[in-house]
N, C-alpha and C. Protein backbone atom coordinates (compact mmCIF):
# COMPACT_ATOMS: atom_id res chain seq x y z
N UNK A 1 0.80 -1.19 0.00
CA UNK A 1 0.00 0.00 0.00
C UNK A 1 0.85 1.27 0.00
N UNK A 2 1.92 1.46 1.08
CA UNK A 2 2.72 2.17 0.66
C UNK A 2 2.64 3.12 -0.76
N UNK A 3 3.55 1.64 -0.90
CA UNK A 3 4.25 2.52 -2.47
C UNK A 3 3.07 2.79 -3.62
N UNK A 4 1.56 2.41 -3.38
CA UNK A 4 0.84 2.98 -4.31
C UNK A 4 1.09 4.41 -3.59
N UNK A 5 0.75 5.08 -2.57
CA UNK A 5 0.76 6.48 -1.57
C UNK A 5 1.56 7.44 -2.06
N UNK A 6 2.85 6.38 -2.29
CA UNK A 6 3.73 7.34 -2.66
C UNK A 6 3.70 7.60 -4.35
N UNK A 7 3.12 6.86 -5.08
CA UNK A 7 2.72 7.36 -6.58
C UNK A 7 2.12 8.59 -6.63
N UNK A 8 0.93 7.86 -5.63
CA UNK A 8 -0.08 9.04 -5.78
C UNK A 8 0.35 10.03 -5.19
N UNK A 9 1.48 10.48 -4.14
CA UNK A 9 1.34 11.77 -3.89
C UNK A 9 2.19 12.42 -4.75
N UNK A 10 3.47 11.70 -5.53
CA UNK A 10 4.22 12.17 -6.64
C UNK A 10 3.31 12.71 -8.10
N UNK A 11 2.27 12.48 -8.07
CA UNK A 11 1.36 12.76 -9.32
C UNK A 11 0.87 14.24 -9.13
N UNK A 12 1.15 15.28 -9.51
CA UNK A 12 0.77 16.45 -9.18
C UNK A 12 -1.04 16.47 -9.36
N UNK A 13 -1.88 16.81 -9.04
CA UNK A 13 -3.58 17.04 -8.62
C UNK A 13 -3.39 18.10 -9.42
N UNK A 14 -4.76 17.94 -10.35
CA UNK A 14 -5.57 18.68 -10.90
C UNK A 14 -6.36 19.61 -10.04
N UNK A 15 -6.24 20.72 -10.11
CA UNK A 15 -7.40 21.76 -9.67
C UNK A 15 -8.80 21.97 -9.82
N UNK A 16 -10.23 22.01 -9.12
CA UNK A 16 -11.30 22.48 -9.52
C UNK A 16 -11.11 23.45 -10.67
N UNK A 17 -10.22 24.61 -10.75
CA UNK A 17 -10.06 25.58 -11.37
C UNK A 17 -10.00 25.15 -13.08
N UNK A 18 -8.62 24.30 -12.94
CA UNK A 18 -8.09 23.90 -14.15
C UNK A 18 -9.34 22.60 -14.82
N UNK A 19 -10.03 21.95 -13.93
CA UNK A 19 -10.70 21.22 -14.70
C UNK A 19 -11.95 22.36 -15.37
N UNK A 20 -12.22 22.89 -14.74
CA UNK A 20 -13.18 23.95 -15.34
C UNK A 20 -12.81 24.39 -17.01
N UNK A 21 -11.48 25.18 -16.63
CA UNK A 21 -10.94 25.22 -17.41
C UNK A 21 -10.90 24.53 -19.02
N UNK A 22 -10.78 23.56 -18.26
CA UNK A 22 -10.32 22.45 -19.56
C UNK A 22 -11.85 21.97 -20.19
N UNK A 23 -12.88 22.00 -19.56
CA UNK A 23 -14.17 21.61 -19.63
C UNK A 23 -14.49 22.44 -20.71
N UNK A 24 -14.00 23.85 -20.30
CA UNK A 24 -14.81 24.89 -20.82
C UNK A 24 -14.14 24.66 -22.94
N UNK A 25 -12.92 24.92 -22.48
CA UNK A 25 -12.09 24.78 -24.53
C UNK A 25 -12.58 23.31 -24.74
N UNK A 26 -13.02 22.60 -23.74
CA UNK A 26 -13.46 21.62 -24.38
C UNK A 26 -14.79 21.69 -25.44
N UNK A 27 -15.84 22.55 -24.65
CA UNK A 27 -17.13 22.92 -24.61
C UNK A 27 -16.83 23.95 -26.28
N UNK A 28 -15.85 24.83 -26.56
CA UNK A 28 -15.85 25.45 -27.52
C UNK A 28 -15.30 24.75 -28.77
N UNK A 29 -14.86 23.33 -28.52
CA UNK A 29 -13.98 22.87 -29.54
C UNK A 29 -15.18 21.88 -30.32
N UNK A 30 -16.55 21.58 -29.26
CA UNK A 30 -17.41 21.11 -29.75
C UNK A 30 -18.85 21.57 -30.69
N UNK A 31 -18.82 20.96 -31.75
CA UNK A 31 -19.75 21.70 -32.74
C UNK A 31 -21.21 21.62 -31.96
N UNK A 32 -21.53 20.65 -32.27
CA UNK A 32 -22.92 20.25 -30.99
C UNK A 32 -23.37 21.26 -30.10
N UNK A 33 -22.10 21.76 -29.02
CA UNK A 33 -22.63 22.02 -28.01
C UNK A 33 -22.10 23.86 -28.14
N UNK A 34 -21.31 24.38 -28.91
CA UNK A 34 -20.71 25.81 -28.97
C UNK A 34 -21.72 26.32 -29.77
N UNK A 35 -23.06 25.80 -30.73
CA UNK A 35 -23.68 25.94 -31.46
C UNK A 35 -24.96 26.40 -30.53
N UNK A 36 -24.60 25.75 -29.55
CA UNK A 36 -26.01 26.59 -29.21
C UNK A 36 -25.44 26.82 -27.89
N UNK A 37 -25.46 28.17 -27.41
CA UNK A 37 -24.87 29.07 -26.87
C UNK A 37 -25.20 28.98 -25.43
N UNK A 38 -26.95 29.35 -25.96
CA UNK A 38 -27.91 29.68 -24.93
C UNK A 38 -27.72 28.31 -23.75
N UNK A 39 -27.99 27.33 -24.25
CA UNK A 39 -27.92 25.82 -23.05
C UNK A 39 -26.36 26.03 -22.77
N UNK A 40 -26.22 26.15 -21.17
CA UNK A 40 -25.20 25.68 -20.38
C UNK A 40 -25.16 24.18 -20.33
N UNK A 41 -24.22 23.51 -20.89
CA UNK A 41 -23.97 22.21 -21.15
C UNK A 41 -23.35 21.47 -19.51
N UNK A 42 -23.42 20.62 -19.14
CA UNK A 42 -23.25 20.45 -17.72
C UNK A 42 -21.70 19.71 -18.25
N UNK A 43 -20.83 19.53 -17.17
CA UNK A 43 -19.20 18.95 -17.59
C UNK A 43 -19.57 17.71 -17.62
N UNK A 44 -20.48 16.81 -17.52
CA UNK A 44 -20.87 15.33 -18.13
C UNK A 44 -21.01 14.97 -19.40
N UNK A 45 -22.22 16.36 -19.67
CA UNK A 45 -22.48 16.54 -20.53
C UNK A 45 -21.31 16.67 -22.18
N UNK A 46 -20.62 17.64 -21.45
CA UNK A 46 -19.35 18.23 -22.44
C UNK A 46 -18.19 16.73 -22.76
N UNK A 47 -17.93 15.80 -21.58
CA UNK A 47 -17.35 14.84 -21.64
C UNK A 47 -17.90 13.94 -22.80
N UNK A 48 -19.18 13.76 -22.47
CA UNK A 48 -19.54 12.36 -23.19
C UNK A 48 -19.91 13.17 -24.59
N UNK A 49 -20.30 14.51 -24.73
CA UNK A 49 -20.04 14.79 -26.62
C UNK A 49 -19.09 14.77 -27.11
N UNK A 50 -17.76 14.96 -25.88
CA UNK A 50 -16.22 15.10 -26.26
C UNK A 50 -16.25 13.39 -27.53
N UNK A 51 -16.47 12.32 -26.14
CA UNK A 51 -16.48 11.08 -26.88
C UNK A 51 -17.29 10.62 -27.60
N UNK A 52 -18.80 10.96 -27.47
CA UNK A 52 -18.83 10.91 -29.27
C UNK A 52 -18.24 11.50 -30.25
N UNK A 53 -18.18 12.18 -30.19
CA UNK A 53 -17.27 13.68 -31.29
C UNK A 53 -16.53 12.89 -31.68
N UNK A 54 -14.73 12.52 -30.86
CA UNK A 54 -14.02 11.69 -31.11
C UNK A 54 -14.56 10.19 -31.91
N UNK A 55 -15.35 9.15 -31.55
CA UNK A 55 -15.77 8.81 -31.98
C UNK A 55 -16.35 8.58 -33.58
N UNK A 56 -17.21 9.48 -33.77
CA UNK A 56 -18.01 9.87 -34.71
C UNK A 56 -16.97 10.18 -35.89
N UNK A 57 -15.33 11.21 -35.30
CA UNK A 57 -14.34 11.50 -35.86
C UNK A 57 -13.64 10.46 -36.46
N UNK A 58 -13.40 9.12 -36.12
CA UNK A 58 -12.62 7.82 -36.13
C UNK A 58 -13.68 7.12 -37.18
N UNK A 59 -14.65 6.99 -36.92
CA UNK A 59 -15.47 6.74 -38.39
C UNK A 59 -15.51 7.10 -39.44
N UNK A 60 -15.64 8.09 -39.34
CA UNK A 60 -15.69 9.42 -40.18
C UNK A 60 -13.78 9.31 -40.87
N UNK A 61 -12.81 9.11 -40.49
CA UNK A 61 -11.54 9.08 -40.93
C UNK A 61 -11.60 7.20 -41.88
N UNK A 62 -11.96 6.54 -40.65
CA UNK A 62 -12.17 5.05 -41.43
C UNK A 62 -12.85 5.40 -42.91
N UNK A 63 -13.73 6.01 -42.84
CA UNK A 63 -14.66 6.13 -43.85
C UNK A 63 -13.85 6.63 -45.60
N UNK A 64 -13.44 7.62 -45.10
CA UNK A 64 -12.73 8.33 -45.73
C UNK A 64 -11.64 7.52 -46.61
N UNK A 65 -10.85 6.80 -45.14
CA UNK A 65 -9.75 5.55 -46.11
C UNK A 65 -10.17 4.89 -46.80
N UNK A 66 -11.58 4.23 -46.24
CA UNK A 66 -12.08 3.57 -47.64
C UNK A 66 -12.14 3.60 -48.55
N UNK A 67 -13.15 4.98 -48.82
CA UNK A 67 -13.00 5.50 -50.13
C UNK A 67 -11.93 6.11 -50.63
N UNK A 68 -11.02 6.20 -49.81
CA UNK A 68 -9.56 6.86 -50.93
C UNK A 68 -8.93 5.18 -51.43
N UNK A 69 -8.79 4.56 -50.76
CA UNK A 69 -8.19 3.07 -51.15
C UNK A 69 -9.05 2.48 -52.51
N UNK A 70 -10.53 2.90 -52.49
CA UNK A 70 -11.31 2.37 -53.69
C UNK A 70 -10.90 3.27 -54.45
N UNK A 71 -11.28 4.76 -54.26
CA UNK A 71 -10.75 5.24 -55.48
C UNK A 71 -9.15 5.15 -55.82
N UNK A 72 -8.35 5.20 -55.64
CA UNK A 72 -6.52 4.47 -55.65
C UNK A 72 -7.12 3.36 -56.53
N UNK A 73 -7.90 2.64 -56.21
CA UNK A 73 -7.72 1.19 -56.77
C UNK A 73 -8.13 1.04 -58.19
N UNK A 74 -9.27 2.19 -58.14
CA UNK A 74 -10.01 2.50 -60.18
C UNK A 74 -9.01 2.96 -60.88
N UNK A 75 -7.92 3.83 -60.54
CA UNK A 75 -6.99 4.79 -61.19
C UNK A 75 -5.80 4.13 -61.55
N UNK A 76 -5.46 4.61 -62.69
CA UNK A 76 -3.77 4.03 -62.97
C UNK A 76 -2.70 4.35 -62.22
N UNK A 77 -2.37 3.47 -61.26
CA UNK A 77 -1.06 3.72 -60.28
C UNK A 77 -0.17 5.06 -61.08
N UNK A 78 0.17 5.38 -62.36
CA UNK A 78 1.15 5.66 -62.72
C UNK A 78 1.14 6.90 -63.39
N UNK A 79 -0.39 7.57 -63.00
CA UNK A 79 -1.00 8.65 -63.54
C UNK A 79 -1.31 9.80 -62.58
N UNK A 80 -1.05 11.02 -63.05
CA UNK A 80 -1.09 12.27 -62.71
C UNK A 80 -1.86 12.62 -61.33
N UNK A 81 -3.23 11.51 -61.31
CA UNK A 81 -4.37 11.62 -60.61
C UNK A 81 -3.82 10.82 -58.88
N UNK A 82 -2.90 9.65 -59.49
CA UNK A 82 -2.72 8.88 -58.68
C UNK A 82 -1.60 9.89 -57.77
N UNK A 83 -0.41 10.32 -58.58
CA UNK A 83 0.74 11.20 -57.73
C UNK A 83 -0.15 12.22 -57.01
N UNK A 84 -1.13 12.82 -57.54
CA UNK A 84 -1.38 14.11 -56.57
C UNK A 84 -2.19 13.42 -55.06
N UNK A 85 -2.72 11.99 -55.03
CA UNK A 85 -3.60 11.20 -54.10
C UNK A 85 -2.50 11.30 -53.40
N UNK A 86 -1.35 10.52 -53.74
CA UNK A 86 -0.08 9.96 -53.36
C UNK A 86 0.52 11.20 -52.48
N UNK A 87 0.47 12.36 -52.73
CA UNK A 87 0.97 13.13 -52.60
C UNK A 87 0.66 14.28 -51.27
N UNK A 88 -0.87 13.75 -51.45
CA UNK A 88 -1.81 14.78 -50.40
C UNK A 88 -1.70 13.64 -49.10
N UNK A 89 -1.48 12.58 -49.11
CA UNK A 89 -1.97 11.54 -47.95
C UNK A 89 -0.71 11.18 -47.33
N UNK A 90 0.54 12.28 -47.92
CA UNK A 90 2.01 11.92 -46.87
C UNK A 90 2.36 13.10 -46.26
């Protein structure tokens, strides 16, 4: 038990202040919830749109590879269309 004690007191603590903080750029970084102004979003609230958001984001990127890998795959490796694909995705 100890030596968990001593982790935990080596771990510097977050502040009421700073979680606010962080809640809040969280709260503006979200489309959902910066969109509508008027509703005070509760910090549960702001968390769990954080993770859909993220979420929704990771699909939304999967998605995307898909269709760049299908389209890559119609095109001639060795053509103009293909270098500029090639080109934007490094």
């Amino acid at each position: 038990m100890s030596s968990r004690r001593s982790r935990q007191s080596s771990v510097p603590r977050i502040t009421d202040d700073q979680i606010i903080d962080l809640v809040s750029k969280l709260r503006q970084l979200l489309p959902e919830i910066s969109q509508r102004r008027s509703e005070k979003a509760s910090a549960s609230k702001v968390l769990q749109e954080t993770c859909n958001y993220i979420r929704n984001l990771h699909r939304e990127v999967d998605d995307l590879s898909e269709r760049l890998s299908q389209l890559l795959a119609t095109i001639d490796a060795d053509s103009p269309e293909a270098a500029i694909i090639r080109s934007l995705i490094m």
